[in-house]
N, C-alpha and C. Protein backbone atom coordinates (compact mmCIF):
# COMPACT_ATOMS: atom_id res chain seq x y z
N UNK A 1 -50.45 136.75 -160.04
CA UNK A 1 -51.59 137.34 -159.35
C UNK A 1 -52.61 136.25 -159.03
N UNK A 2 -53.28 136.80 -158.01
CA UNK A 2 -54.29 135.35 -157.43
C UNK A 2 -55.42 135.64 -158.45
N UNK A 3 -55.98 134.30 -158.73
CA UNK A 3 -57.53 134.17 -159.32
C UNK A 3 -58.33 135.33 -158.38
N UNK A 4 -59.76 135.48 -159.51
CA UNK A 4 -61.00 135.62 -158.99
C UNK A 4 -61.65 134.93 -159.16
N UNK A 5 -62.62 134.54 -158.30
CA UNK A 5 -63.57 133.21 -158.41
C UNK A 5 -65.06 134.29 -158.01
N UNK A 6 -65.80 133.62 -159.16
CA UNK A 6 -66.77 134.70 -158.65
C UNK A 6 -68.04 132.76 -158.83
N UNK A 7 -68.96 132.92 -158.05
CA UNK A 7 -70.05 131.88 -157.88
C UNK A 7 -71.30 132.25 -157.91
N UNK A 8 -72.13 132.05 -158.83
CA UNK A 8 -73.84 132.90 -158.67
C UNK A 8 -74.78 131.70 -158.29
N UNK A 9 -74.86 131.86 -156.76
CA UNK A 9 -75.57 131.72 -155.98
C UNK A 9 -77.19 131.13 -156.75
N UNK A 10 -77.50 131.99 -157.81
CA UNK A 10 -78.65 131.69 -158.12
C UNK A 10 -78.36 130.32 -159.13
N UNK A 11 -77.77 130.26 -159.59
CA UNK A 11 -77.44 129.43 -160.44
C UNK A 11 -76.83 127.54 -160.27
N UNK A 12 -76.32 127.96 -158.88
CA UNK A 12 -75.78 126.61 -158.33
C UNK A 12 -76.86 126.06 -157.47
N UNK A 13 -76.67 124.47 -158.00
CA UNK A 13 -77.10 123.44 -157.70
C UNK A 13 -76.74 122.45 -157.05
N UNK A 14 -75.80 123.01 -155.97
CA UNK A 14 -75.54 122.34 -155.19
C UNK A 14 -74.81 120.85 -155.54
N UNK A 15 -74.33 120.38 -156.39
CA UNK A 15 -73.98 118.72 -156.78
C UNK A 15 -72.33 118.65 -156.13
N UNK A 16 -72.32 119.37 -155.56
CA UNK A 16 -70.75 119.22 -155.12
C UNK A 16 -69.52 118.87 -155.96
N UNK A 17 -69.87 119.49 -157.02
CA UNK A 17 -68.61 119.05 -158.11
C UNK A 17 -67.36 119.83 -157.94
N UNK A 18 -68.00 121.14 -157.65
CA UNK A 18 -66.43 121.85 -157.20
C UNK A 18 -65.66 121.82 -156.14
N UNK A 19 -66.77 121.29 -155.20
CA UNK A 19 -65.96 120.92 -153.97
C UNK A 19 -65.02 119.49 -153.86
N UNK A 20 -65.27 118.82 -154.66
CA UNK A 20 -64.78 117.48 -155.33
C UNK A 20 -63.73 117.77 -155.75
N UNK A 21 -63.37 119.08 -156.76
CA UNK A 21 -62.31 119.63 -157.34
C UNK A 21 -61.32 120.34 -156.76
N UNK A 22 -61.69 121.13 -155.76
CA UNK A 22 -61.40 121.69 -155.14
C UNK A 22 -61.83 122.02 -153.58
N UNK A 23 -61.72 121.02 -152.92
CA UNK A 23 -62.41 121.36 -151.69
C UNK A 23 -62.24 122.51 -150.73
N UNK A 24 -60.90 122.58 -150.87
CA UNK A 24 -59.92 123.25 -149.68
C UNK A 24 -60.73 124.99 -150.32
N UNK A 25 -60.88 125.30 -151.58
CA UNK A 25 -61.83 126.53 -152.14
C UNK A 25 -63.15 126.68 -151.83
N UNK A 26 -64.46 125.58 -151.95
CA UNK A 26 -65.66 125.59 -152.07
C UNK A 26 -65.96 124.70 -150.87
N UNK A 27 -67.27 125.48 -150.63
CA UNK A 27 -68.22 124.61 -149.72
C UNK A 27 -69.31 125.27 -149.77
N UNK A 28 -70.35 124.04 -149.31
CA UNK A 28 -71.77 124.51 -149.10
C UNK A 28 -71.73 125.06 -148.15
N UNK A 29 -72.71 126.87 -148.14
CA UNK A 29 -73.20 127.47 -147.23
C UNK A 29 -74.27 127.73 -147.84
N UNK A 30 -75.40 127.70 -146.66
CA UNK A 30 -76.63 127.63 -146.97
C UNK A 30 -77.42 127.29 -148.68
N UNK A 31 -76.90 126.15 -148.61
CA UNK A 31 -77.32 125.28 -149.69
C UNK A 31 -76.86 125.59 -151.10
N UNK A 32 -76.18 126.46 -150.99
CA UNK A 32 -75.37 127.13 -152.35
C UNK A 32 -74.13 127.22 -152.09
N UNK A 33 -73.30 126.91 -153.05
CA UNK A 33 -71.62 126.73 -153.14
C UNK A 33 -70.85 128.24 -152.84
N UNK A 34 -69.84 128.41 -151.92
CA UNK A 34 -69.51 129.56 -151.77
C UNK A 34 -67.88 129.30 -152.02
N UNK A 35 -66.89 130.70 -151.66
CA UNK A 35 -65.46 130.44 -151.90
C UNK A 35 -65.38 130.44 -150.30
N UNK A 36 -64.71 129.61 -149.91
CA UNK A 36 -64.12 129.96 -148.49
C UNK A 36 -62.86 130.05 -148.21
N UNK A 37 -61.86 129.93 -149.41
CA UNK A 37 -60.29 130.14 -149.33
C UNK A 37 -59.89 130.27 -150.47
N UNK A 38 -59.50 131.22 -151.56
CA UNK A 38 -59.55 131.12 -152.78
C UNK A 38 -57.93 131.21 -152.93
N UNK A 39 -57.46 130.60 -151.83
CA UNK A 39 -56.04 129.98 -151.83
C UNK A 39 -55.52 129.01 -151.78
N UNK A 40 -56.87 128.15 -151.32
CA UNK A 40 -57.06 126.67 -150.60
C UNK A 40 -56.77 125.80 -151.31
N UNK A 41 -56.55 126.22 -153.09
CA UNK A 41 -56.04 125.14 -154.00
C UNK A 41 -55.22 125.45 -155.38
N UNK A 42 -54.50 124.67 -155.91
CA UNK A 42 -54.42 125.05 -157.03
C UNK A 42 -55.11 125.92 -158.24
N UNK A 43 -54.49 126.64 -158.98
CA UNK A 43 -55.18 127.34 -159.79
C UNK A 43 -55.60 126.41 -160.73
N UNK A 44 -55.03 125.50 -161.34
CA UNK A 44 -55.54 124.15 -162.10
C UNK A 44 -57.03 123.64 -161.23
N UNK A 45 -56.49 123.36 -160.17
CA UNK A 45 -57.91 122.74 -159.56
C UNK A 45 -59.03 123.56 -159.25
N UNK A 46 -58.57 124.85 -159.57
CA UNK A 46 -60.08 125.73 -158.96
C UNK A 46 -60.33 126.26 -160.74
N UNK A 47 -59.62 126.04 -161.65
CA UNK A 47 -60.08 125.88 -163.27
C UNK A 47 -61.06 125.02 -163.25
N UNK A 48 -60.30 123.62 -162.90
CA UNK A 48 -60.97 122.36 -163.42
C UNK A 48 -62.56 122.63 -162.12
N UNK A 49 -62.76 123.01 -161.07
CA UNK A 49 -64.06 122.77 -160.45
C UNK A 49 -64.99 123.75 -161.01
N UNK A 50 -64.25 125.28 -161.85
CA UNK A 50 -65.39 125.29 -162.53
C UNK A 50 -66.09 125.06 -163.71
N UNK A 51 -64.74 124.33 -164.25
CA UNK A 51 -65.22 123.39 -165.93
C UNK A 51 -65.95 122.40 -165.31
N UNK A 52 -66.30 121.81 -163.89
CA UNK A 52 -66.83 120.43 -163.17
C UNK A 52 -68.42 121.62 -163.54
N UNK A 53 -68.67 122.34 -163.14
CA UNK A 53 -69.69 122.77 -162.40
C UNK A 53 -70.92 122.95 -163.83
N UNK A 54 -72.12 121.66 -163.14
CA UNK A 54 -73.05 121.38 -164.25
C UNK A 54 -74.10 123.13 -164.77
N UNK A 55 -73.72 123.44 -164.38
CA UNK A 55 -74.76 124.87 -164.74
C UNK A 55 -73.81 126.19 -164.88
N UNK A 56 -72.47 125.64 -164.87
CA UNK A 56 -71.27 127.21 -165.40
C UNK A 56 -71.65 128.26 -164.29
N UNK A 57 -72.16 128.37 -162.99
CA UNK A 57 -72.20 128.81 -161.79
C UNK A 57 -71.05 129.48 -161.85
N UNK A 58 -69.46 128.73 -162.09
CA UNK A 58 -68.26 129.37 -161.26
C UNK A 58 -67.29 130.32 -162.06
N UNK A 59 -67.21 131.49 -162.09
CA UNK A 59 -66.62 131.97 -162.94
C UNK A 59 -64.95 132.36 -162.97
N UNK A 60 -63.99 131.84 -163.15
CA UNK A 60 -62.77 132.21 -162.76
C UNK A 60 -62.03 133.10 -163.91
N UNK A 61 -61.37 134.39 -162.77
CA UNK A 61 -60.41 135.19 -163.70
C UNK A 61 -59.11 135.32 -163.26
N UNK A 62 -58.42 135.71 -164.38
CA UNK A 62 -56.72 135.91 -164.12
C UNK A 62 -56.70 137.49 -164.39
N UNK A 63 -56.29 138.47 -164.08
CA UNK A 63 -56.06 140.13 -164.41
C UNK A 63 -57.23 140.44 -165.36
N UNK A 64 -58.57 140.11 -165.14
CA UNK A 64 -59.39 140.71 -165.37
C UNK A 64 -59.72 139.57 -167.45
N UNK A 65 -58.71 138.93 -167.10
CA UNK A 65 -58.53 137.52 -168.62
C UNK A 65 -59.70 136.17 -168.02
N UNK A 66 -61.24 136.00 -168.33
CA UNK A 66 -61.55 134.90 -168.33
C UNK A 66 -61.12 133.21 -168.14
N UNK A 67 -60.85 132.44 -167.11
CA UNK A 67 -60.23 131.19 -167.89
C UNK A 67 -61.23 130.30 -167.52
N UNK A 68 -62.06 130.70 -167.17
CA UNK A 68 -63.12 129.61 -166.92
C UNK A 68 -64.40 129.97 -166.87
């Protein structure tokens, strides 16, 4: 089953770490990190951008199981 990637807007700071991790997933829209393909990368790499992410902004799930 595909991830959920959930991102709080209020919380991100923009440092581009997940997009670093995962680009082909994240990008800046309007100055806050959004998903724009939550297919666009590995499930490893969209783990690891939100273990990157300095303020825990990115939240990823597997069937409703936390992994990030």
């Amino acid at each position: 089953m595909a991830l959920e990637i959930e991102v709080s807007r209020a919380r991100c700071i923009a440092t581009k770490a997940c997009i670093n991790a995962a680009e082909g997933v994240f990008a800046l829209v309007g100055g806050a990190s959004s998903v724009v393909d939550a297919t666009g990368g590995t499930d490893d790499e969209i783990v690891a951008a939100a273990e990157a992410c300095p303020t825990g902004a990115i939240t990823v799930y597997r069937d409703g199981e936390r992994l990030a």
